[in-house]
N, C-alpha and C. Protein backbone atom coordinates (compact mmCIF):
# COMPACT_ATOMS: atom_id res chain seq x y z
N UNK A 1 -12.52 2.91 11.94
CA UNK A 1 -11.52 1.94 12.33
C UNK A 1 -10.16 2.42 11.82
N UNK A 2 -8.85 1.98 12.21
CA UNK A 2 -7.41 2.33 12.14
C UNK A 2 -6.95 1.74 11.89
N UNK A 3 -6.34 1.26 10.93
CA UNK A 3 -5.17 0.32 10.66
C UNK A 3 -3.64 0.24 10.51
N UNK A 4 -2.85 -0.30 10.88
CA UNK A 4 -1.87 -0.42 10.49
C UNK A 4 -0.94 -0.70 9.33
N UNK A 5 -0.14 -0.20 8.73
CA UNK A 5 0.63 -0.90 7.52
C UNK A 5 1.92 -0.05 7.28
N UNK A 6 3.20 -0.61 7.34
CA UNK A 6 4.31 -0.92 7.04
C UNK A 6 4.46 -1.85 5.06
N UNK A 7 5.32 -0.65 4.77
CA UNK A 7 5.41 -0.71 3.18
C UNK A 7 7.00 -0.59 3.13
N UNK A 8 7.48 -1.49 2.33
CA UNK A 8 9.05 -1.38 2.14
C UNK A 8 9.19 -1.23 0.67
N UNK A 9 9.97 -0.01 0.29
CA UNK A 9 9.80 -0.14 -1.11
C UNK A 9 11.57 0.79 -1.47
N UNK A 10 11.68 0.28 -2.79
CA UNK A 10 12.80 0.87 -3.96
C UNK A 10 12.35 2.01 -4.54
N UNK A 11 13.06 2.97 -4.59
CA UNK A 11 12.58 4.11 -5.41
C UNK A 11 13.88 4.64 -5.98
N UNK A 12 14.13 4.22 -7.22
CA UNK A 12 15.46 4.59 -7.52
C UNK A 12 16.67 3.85 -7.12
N UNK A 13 17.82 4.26 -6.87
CA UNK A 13 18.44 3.25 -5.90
C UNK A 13 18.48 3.35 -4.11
N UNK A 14 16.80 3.61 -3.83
CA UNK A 14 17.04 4.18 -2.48
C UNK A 14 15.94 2.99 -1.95
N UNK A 15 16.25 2.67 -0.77
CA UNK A 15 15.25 2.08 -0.21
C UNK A 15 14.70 2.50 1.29
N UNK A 16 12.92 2.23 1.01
CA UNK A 16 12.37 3.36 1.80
C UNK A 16 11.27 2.22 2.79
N UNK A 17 11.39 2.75 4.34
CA UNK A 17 9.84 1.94 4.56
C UNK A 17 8.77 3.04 4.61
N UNK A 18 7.42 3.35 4.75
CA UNK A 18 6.63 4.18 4.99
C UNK A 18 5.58 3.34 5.46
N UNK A 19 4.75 3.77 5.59
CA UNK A 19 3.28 3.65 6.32
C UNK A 19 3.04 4.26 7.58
N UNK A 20 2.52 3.67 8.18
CA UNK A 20 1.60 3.98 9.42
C UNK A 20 0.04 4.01 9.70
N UNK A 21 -0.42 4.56 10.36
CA UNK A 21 -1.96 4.45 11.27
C UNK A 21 -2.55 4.81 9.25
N UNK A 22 -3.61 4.21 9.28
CA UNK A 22 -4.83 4.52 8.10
C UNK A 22 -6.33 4.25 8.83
N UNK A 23 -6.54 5.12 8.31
CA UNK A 23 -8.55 5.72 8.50
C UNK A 23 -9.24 4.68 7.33
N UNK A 24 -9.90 4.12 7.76
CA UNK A 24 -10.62 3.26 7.01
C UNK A 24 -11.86 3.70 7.05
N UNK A 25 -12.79 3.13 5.67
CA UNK A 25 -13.82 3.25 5.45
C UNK A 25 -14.82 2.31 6.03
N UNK A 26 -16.05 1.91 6.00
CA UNK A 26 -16.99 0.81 6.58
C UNK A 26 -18.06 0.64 5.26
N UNK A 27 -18.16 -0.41 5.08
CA UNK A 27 -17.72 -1.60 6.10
C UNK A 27 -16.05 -1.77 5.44
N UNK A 28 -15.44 -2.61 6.61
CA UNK A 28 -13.70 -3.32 6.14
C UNK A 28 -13.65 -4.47 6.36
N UNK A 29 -12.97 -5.13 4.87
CA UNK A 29 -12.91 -6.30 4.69
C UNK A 29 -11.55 -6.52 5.05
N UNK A 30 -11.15 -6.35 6.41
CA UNK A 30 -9.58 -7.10 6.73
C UNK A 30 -8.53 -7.00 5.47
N UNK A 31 -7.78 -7.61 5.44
CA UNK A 31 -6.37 -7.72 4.63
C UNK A 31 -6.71 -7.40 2.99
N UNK A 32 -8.12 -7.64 2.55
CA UNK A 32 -8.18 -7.60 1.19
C UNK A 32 -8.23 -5.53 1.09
N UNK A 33 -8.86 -5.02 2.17
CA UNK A 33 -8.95 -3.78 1.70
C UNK A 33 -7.83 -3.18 2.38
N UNK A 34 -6.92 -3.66 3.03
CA UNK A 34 -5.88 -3.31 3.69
C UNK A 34 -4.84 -3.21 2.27
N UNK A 35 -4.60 -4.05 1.61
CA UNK A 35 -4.26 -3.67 0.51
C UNK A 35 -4.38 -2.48 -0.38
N UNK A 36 -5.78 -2.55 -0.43
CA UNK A 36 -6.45 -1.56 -1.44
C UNK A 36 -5.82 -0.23 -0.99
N UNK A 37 -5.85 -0.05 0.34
CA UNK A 37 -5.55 1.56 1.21
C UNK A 37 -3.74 1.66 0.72
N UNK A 38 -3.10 0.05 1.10
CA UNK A 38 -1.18 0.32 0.93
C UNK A 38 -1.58 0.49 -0.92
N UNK A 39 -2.13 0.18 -1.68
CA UNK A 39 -1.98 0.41 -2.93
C UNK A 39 -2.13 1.54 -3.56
N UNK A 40 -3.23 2.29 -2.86
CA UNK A 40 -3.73 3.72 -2.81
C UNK A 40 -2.70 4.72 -2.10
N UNK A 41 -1.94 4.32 -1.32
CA UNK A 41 -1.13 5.31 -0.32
C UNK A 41 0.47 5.06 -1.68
N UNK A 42 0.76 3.84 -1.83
CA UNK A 42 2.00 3.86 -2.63
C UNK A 42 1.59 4.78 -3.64
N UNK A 43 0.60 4.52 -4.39
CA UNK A 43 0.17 5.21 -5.90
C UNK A 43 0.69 7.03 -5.39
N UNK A 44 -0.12 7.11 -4.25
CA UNK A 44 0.40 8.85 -3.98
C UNK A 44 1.29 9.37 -3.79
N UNK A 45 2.42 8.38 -3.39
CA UNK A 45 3.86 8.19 -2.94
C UNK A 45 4.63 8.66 -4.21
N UNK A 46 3.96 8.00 -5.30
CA UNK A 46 4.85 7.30 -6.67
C UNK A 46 4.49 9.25 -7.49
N UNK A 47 3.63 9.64 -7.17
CA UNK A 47 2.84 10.95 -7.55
C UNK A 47 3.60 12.33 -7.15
N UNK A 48 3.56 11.93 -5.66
CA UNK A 48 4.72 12.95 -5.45
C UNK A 48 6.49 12.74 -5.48
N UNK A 49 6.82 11.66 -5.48
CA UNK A 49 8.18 11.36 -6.48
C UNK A 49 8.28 11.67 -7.81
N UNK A 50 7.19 12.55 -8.66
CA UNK A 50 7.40 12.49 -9.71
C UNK A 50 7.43 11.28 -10.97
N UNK A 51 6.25 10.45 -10.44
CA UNK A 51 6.37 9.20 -11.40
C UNK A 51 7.43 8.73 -11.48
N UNK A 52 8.37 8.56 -10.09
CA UNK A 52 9.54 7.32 -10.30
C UNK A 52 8.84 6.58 -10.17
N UNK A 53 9.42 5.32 -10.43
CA UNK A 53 9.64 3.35 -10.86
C UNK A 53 9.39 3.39 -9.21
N UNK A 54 8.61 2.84 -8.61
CA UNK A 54 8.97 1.93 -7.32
C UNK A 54 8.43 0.29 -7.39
N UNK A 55 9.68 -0.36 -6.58
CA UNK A 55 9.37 -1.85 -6.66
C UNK A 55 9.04 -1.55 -5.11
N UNK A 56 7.70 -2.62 -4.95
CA UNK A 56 7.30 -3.10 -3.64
C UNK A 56 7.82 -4.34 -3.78
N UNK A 57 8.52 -4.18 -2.35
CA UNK A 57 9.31 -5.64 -1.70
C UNK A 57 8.46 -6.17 -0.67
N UNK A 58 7.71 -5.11 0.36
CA UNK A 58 7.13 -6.04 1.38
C UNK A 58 5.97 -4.88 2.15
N UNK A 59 4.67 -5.59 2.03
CA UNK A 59 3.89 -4.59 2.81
C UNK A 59 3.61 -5.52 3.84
N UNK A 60 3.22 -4.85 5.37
CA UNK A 60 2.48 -6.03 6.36
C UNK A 60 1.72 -5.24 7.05
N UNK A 61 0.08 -5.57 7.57
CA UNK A 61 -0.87 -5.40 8.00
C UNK A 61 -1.03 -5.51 9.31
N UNK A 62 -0.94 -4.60 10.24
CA UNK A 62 -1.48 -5.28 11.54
C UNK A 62 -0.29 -6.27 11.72
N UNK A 63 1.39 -5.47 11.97
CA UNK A 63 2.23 -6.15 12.19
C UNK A 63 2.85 -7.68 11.83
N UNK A 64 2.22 -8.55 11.70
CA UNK A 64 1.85 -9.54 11.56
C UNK A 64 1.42 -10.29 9.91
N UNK A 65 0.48 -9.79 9.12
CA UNK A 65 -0.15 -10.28 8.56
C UNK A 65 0.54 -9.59 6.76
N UNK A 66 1.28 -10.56 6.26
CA UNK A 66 2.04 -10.38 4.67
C UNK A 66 0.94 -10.02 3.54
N UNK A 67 0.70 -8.92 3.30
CA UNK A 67 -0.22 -8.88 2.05
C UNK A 67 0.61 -7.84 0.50
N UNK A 68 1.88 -8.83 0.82
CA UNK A 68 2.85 -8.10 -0.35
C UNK A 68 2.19 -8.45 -1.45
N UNK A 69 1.86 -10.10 -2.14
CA UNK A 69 1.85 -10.19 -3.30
C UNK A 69 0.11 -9.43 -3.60
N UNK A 70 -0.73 -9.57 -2.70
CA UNK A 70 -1.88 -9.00 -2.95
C UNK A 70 -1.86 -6.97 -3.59
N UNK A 71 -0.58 -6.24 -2.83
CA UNK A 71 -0.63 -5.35 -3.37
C UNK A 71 0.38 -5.24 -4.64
N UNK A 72 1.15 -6.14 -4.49
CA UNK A 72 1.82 -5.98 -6.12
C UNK A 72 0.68 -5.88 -7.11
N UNK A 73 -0.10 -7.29 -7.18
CA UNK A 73 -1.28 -7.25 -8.30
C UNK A 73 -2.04 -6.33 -8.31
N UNK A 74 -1.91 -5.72 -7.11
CA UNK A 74 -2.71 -4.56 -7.71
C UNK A 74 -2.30 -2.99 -8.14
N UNK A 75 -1.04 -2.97 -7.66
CA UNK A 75 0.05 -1.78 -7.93
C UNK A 75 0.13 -2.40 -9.86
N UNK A 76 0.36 -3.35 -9.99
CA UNK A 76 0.83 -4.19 -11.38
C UNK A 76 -0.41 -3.72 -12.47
N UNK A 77 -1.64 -3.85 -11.72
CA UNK A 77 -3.19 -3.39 -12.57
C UNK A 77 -3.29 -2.25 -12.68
N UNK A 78 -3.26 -1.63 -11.56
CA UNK A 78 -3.45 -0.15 -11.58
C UNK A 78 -4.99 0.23 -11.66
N UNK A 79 -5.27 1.79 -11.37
CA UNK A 79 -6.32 2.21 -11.64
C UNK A 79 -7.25 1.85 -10.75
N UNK A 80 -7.09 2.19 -8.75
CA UNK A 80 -8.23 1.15 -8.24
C UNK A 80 -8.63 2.60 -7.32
N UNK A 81 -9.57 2.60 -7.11
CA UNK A 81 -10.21 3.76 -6.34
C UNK A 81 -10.82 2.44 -5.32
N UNK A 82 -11.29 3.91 -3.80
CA UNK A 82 -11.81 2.87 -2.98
C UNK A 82 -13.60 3.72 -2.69
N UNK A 83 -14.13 3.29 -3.32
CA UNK A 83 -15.52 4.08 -3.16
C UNK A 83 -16.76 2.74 -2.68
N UNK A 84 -17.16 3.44 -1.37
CA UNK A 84 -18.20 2.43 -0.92
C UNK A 84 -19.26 3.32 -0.19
């Protein structure tokens, strides 16, 4: 399956959108693992910036569907692999 996601984020004093098409795993739990993938894709983002600071302002799923504060908490926790 393919998903969509649009990520708006701060990196420094720059502001960036990224995303696009993502390859998902099976089974997919809609918006909760849609997260997991924008949290996993920022983390690699933040990796090849050289461990800058980024603030997430706004991720959305499938055009439509807000799952910002779901990936803050988890950008905020850290440490999430997606193994199924």
């Amino acid at each position: 399956m393919t998903i969509n996601i649009d990520i708006y984020l701060k990196i420094e004093d720059k502001y960036y959108q990224k995303g696009g098409q993502f390859s998902t795993l099976s089974p997919f739990n809609g918006a909760v693992d849609a997260a997991k993938y924008a949290y996993i894709y920022i983390k690699q983002l933040k990796r090849e910036q050289g461990n800058k600071e980024i603030e997430i302002y706004k991720v959305i799923y499938e055009e439509t569907i807000d799952i910002t504060e779901d990936v803050q908490k988890l950008y905020k926790n850290g440490n999430l692999y997606l193994i199924k």
